[in-house]
PDB file of N, CA and C in Angstrom:
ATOM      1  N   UNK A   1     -17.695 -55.414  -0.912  1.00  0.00           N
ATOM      2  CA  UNK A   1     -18.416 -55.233   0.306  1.00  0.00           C
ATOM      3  C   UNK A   1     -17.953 -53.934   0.955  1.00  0.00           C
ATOM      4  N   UNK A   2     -18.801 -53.053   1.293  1.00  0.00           N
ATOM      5  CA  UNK A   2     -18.409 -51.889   2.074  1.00  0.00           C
ATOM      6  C   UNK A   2     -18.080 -51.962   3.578  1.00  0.00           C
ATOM      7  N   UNK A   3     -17.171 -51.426   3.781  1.00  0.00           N
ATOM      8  CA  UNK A   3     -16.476 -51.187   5.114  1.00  0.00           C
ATOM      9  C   UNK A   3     -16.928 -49.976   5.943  1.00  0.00           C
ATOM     10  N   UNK A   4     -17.447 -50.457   7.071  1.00  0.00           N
ATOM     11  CA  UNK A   4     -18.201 -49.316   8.072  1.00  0.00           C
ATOM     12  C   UNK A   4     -17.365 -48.685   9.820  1.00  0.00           C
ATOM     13  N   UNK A   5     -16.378 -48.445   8.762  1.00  0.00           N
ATOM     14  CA  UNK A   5     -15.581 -48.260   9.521  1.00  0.00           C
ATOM     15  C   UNK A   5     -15.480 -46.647   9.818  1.00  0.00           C
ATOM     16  N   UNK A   6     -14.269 -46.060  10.750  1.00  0.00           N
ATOM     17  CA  UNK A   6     -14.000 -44.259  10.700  1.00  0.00           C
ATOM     18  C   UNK A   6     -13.428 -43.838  10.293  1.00  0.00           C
ATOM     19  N   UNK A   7     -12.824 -44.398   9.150  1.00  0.00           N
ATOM     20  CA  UNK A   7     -11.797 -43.880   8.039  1.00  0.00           C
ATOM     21  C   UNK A   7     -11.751 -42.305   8.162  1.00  0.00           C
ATOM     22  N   UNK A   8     -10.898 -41.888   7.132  1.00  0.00           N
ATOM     23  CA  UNK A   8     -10.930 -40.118   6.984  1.00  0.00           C
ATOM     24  C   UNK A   8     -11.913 -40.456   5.285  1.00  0.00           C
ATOM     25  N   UNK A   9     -11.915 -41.376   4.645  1.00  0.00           N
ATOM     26  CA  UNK A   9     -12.405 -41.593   3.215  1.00  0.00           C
ATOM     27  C   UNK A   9     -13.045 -40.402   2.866  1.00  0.00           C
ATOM     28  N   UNK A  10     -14.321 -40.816   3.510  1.00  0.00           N
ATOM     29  CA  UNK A  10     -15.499 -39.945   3.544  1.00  0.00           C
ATOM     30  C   UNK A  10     -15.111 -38.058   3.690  1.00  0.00           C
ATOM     31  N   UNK A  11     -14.480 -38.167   4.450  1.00  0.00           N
ATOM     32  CA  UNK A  11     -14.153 -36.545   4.909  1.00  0.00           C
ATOM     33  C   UNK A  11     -13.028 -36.512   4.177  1.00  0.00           C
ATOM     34  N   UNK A  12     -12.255 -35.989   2.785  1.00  0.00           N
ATOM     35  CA  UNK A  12     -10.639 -36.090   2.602  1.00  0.00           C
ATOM     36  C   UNK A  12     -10.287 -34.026   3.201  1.00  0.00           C
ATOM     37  N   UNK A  13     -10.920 -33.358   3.245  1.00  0.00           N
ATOM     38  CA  UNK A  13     -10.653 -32.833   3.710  1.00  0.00           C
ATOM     39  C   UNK A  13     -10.302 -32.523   5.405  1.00  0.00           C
ATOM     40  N   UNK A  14     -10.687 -33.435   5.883  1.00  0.00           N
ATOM     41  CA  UNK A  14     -10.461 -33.329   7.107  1.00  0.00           C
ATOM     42  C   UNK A  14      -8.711 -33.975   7.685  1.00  0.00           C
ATOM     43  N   UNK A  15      -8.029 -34.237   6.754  1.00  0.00           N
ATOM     44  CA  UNK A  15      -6.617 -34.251   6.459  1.00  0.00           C
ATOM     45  C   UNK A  15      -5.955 -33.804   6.712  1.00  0.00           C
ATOM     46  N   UNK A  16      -4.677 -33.245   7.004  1.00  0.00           N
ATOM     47  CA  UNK A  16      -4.080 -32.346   6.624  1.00  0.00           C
ATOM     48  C   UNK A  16      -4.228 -30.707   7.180  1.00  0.00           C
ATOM     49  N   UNK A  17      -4.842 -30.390   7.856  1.00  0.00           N
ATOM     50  CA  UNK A  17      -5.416 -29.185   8.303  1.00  0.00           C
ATOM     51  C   UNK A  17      -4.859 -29.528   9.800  1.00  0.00           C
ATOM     52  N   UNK A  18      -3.444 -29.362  10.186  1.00  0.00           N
ATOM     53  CA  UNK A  18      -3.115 -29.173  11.504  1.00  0.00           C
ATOM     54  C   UNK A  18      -2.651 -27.964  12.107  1.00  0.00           C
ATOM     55  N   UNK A  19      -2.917 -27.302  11.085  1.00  0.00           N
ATOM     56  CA  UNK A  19      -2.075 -25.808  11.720  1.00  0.00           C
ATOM     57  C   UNK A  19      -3.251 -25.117  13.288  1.00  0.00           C
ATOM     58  N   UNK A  20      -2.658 -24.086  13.694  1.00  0.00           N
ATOM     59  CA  UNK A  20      -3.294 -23.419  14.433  1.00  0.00           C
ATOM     60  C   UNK A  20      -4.343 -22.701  14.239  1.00  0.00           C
ATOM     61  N   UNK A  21      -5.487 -22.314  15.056  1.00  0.00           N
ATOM     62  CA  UNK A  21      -6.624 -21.457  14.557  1.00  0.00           C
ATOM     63  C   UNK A  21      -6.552 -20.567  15.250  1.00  0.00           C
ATOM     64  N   UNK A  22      -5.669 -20.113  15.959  1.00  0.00           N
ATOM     65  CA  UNK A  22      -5.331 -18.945  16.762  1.00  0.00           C
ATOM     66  C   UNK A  22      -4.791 -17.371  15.851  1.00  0.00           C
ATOM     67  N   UNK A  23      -5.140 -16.641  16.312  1.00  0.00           N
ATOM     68  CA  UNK A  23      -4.291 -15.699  15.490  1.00  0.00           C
ATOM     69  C   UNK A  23      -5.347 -14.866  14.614  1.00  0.00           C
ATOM     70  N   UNK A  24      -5.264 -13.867  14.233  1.00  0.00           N
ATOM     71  CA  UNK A  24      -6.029 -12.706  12.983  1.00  0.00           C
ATOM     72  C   UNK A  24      -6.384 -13.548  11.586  1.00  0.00           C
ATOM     73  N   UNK A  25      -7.675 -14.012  11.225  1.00  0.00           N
ATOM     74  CA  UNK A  25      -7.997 -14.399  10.600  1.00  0.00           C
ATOM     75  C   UNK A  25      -7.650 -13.545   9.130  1.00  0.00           C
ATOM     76  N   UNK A  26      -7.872 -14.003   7.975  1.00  0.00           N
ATOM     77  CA  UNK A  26      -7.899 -13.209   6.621  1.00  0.00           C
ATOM     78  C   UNK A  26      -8.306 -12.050   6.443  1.00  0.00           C
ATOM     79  N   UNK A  27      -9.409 -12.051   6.890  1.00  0.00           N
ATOM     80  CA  UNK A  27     -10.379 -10.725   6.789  1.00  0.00           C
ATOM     81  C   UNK A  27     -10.285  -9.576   7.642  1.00  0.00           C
ATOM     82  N   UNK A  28      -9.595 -10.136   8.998  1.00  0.00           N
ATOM     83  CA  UNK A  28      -9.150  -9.173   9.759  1.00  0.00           C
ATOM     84  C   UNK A  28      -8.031  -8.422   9.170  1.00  0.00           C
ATOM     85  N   UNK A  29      -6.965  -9.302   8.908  1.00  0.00           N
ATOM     86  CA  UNK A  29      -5.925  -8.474   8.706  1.00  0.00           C
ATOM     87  C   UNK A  29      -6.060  -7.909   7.126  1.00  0.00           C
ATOM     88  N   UNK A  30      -7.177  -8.394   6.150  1.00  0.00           N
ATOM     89  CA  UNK A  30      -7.461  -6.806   5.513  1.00  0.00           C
ATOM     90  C   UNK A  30      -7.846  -5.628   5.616  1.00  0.00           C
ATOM     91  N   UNK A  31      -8.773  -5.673   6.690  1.00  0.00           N
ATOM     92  CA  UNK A  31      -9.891  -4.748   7.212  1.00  0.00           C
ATOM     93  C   UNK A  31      -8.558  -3.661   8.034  1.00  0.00           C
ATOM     94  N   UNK A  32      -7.911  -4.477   8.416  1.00  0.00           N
ATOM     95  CA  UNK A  32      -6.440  -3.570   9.301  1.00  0.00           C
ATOM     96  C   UNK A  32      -5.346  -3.467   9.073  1.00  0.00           C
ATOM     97  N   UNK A  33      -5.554  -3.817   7.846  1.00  0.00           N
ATOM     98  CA  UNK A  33      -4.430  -3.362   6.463  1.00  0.00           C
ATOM     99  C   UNK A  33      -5.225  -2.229   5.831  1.00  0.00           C
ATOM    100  N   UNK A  34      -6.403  -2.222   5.340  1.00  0.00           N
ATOM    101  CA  UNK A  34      -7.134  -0.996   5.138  1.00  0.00           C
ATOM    102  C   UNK A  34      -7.089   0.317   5.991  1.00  0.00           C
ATOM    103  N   UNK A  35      -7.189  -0.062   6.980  1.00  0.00           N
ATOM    104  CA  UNK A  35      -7.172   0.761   7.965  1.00  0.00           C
ATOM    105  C   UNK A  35      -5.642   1.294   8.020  1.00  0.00           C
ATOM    106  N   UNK A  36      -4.416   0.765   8.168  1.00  0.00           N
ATOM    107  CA  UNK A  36      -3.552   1.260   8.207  1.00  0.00           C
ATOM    108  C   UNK A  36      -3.547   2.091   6.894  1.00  0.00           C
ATOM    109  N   UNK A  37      -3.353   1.708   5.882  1.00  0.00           N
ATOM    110  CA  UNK A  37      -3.234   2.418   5.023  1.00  0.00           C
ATOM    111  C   UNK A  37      -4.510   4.043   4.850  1.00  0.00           C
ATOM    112  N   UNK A  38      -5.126   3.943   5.408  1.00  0.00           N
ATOM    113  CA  UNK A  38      -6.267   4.915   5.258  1.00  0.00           C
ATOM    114  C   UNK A  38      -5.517   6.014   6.086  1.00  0.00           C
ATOM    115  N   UNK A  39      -4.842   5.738   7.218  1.00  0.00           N
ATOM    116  CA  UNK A  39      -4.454   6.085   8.647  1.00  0.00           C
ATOM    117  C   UNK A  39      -2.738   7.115   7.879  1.00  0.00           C
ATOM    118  N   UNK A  40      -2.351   6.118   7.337  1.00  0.00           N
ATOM    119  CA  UNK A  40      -0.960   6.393   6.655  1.00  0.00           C
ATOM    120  C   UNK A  40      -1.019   7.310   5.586  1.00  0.00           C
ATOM    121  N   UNK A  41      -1.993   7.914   4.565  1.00  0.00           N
ATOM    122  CA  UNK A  41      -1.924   9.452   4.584  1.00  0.00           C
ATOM    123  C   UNK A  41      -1.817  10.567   5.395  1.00  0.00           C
ATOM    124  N   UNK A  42      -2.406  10.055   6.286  1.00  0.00           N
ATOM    125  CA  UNK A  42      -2.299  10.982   7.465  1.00  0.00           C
ATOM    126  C   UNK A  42      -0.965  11.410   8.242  1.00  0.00           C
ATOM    127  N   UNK A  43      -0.558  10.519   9.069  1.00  0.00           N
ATOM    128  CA  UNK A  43       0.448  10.290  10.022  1.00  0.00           C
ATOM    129  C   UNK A  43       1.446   8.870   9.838  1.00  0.00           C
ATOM    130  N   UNK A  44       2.705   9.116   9.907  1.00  0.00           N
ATOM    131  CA  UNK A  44       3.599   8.076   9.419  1.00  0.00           C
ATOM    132  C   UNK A  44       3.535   7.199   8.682  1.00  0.00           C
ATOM    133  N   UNK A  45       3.180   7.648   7.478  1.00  0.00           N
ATOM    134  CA  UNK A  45       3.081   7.108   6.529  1.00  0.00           C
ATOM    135  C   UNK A  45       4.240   6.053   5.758  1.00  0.00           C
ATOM    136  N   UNK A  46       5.479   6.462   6.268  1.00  0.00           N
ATOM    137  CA  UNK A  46       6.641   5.794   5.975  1.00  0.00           C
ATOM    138  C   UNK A  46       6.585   4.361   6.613  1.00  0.00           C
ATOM    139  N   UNK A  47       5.492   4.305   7.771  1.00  0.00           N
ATOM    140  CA  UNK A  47       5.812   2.907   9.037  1.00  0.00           C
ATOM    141  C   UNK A  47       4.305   2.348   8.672  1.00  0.00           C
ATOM    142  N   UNK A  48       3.517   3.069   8.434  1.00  0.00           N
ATOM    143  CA  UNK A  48       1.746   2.479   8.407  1.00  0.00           C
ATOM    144  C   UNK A  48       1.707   2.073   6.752  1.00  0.00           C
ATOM    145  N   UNK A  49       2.035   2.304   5.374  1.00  0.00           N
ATOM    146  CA  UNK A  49       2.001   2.449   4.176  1.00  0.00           C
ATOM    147  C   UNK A  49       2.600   0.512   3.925  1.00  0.00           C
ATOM    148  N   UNK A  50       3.811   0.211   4.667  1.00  0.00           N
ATOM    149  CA  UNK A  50       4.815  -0.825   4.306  1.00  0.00           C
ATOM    150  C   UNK A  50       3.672  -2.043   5.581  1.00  0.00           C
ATOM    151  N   UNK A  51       3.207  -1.704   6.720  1.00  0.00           N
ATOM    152  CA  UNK A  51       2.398  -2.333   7.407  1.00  0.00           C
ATOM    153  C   UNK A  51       0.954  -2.693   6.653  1.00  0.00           C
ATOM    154  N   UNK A  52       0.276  -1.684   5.760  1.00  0.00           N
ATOM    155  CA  UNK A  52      -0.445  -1.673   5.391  1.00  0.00           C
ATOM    156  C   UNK A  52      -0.312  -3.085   4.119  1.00  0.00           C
ATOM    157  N   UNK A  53       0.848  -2.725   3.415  1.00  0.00           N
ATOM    158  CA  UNK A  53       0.998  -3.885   2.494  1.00  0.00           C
ATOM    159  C   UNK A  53       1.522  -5.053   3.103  1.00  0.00           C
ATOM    160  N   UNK A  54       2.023  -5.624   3.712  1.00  0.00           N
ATOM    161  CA  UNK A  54       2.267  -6.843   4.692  1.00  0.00           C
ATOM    162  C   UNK A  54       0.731  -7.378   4.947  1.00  0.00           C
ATOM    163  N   UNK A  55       0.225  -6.390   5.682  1.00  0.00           N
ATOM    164  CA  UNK A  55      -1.178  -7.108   6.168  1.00  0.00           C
ATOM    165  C   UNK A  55      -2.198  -7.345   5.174  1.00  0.00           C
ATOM    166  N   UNK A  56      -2.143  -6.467   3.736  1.00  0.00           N
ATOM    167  CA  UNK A  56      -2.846  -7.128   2.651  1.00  0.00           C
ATOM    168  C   UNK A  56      -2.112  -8.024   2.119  1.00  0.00           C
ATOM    169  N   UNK A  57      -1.300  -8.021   2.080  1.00  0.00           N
ATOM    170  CA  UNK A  57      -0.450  -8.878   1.130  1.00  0.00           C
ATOM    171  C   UNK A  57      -0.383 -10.667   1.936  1.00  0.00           C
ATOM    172  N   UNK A  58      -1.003 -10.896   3.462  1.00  0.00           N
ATOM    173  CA  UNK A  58      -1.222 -11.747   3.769  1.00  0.00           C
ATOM    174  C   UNK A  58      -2.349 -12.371   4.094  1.00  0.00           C
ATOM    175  N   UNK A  59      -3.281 -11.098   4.363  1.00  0.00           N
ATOM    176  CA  UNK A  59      -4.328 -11.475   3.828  1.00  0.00           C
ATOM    177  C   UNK A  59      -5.092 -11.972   2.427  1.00  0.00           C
ATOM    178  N   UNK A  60      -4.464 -12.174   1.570  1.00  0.00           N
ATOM    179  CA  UNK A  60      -4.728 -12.388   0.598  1.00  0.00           C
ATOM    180  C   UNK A  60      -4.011 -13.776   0.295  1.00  0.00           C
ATOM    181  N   UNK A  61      -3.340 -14.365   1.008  1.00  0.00           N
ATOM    182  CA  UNK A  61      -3.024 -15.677   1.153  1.00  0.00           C
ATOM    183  C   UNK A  61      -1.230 -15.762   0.420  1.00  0.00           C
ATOM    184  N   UNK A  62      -0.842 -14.577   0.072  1.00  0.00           N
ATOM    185  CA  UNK A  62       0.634 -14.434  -0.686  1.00  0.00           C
ATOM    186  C   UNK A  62       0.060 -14.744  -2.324  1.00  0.00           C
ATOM    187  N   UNK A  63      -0.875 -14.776  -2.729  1.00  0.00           N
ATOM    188  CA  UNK A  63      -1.276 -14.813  -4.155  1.00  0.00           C
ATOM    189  C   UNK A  63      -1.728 -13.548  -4.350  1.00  0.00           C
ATOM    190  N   UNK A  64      -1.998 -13.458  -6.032  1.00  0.00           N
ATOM    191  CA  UNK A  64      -2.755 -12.052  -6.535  1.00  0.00           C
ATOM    192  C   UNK A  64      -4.191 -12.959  -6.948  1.00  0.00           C
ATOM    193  N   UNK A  65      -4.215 -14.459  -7.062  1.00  0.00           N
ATOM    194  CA  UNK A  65      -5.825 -15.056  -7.980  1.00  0.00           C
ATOM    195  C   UNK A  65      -6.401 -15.231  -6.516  1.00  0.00           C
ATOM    196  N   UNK A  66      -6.361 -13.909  -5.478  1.00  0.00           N
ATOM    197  CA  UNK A  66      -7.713 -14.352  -4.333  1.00  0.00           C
ATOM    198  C   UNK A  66      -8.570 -13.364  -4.839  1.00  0.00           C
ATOM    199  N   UNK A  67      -9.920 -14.431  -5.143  1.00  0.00           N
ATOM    200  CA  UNK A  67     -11.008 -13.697  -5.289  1.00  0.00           C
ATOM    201  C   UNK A  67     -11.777 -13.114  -4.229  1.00  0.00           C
ATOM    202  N   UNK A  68     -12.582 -12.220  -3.947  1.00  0.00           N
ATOM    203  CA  UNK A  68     -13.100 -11.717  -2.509  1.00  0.00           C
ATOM    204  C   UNK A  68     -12.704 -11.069  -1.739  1.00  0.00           C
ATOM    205  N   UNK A  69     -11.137 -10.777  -2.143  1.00  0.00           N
ATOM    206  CA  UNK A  69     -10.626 -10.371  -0.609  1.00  0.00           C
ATOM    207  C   UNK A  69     -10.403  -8.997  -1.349  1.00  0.00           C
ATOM    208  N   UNK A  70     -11.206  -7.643  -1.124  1.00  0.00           N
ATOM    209  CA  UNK A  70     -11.172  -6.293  -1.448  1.00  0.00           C
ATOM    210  C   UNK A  70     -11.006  -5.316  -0.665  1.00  0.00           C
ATOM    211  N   UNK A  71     -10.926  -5.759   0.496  1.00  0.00           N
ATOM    212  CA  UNK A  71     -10.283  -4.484   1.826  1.00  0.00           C
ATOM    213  C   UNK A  71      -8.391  -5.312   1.374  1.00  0.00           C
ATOM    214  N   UNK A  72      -8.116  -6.539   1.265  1.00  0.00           N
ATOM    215  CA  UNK A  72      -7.296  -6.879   1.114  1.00  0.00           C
ATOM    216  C   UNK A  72      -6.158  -6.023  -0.070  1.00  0.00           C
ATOM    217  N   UNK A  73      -7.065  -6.334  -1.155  1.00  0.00           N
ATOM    218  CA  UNK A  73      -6.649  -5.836  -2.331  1.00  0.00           C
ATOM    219  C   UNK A  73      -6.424  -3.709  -2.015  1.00  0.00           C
ATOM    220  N   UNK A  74      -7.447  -3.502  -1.247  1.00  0.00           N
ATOM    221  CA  UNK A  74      -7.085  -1.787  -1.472  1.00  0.00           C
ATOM    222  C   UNK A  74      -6.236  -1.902  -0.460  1.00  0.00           C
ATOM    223  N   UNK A  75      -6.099  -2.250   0.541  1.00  0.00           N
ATOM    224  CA  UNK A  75      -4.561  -2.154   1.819  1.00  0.00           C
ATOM    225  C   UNK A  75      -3.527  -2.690   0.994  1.00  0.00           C
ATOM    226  N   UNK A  76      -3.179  -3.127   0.112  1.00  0.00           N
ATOM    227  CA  UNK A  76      -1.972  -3.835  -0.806  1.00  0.00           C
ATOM    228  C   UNK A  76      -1.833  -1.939  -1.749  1.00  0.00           C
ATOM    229  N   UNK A  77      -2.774  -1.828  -2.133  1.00  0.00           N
ATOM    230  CA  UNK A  77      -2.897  -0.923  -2.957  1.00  0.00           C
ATOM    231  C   UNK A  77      -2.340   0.645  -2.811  1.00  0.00           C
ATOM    232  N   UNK A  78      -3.268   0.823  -1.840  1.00  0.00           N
ATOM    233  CA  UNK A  78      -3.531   2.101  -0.915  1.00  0.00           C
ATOM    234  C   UNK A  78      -1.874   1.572   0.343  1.00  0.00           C
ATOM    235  N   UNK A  79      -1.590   1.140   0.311  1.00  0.00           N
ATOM    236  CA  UNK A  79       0.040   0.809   1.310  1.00  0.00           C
ATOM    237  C   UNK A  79       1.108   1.120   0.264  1.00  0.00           C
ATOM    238  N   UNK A  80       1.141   0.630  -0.909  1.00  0.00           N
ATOM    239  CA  UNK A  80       1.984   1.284  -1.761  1.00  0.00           C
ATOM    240  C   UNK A  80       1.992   2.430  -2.215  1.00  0.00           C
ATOM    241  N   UNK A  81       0.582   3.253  -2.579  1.00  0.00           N
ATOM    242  CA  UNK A  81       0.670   4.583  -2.550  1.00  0.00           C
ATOM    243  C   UNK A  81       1.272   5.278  -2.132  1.00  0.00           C
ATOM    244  N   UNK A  82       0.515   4.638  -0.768  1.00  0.00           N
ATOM    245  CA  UNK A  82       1.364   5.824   0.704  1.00  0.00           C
ATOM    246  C   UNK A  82       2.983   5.543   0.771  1.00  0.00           C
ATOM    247  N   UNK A  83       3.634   4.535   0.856  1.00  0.00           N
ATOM    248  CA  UNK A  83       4.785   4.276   1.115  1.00  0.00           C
ATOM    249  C   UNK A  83       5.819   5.295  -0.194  1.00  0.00           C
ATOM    250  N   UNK A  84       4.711   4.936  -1.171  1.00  0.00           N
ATOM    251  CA  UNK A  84       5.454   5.816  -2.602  1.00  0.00           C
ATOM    252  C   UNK A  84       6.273   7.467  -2.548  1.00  0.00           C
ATOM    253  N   UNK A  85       4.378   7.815  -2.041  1.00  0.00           N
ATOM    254  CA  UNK A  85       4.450   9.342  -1.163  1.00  0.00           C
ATOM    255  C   UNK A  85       5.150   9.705  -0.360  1.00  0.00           C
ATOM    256  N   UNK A  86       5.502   8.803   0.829  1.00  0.00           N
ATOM    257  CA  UNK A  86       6.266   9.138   1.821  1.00  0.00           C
ATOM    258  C   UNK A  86       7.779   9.569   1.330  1.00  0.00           C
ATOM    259  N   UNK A  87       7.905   7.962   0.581  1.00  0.00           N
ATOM    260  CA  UNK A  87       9.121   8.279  -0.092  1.00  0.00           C
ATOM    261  C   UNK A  87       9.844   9.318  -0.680  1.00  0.00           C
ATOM    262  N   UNK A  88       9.120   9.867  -1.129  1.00  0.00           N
ATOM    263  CA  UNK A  88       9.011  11.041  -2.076  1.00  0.00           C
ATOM    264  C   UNK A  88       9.261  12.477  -1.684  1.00  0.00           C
ATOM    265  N   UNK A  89       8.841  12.217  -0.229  1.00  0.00           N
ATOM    266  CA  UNK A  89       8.390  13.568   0.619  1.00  0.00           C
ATOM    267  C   UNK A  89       9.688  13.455   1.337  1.00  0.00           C
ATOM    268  N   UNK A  90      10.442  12.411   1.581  1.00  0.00           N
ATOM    269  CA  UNK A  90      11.574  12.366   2.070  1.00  0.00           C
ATOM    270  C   UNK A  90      12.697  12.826   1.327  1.00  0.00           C
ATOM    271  N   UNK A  91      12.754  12.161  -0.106  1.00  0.00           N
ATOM    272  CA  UNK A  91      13.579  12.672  -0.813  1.00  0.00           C
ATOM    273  C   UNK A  91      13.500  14.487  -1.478  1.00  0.00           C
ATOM    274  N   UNK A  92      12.174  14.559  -1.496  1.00  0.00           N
ATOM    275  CA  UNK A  92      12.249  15.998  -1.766  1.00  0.00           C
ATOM    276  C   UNK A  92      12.653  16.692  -0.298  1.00  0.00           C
ATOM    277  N   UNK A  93      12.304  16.940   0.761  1.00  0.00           N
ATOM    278  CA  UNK A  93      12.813  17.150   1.786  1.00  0.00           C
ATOM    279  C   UNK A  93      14.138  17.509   1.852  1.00  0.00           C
ATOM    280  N   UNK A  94      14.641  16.495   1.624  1.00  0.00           N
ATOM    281  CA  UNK A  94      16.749  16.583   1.488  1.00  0.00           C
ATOM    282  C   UNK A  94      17.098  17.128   0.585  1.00  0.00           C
ATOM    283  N   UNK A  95      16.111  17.012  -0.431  1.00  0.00           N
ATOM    284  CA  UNK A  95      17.044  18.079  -1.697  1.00  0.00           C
ATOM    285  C   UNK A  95      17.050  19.597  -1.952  1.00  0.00           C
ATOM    286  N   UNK A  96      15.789  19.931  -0.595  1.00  0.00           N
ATOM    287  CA  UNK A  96      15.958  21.558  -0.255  1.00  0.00           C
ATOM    288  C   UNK A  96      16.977  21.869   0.644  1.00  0.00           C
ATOM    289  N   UNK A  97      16.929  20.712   1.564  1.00  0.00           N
ATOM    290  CA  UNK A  97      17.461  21.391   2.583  1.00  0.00           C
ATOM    291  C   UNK A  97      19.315  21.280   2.200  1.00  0.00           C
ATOM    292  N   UNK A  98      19.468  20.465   1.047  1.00  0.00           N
ATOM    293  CA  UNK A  98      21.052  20.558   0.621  1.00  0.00           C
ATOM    294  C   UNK A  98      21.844  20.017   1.427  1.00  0.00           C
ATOM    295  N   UNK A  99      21.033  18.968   2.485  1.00  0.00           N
ATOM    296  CA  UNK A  99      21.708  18.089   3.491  1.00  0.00           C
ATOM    297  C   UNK A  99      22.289  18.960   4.432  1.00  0.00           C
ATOM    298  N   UNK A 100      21.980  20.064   4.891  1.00  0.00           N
ATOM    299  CA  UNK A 100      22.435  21.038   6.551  1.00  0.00           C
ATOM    300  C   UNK A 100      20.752  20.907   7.331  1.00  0.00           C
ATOM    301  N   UNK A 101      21.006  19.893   8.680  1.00  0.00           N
ATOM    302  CA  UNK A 101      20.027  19.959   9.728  1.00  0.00           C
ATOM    303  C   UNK A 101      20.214  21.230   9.910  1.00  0.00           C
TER     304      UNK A 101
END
């Protein structure tokens, strides 16, 4: 005999889902992980490049199997570049100057 009751049965997803809905959704923080990183060739690239990968790298849920998420994937991408570069520009930097400010 069926029970007509308000169980969760029917809904099992409706479970388990207590977190907050507050806060930068997925897509935002690729779109502004993209953006940083676009930004971070430019200007501080050492601080926008490592921001850039944080914000893809959570937008994307901390996995590499998210499908869809492609501002995600180039701010992961395009943040390591830049951070690479920066790097680079730092260390060549010091090795002219022979370490005298």
């Amino acid at each position: 005999m069926a029970v007509f009751g308000n169980g969760t049965r029917g809904y099992p997803r409706s479970r388990g889902r207590t977190w907050q809905r507050t806060g930068p959704d997925r897509a935002t923080l690729g779109i502004i992980g993209a953006i940083c990183a676009v930004a971070g060739f430019f200007v501080l690239g050492i601080v926008l490049g490592p921001v850039a990968m944080f914000c893809g790298w959570r937008s994307m849920g901390g996995k590499w199997a998210s499908a869809g998420s492609v501002p995600a994937l180039v701010a992961l991408v395009l943040g390591a570049i830049d951070t690479l570069l920066a790097l680079v520009a730092l260390v060549g930097m010091t090795a002219w100057s022979n370490g005298i400010l």
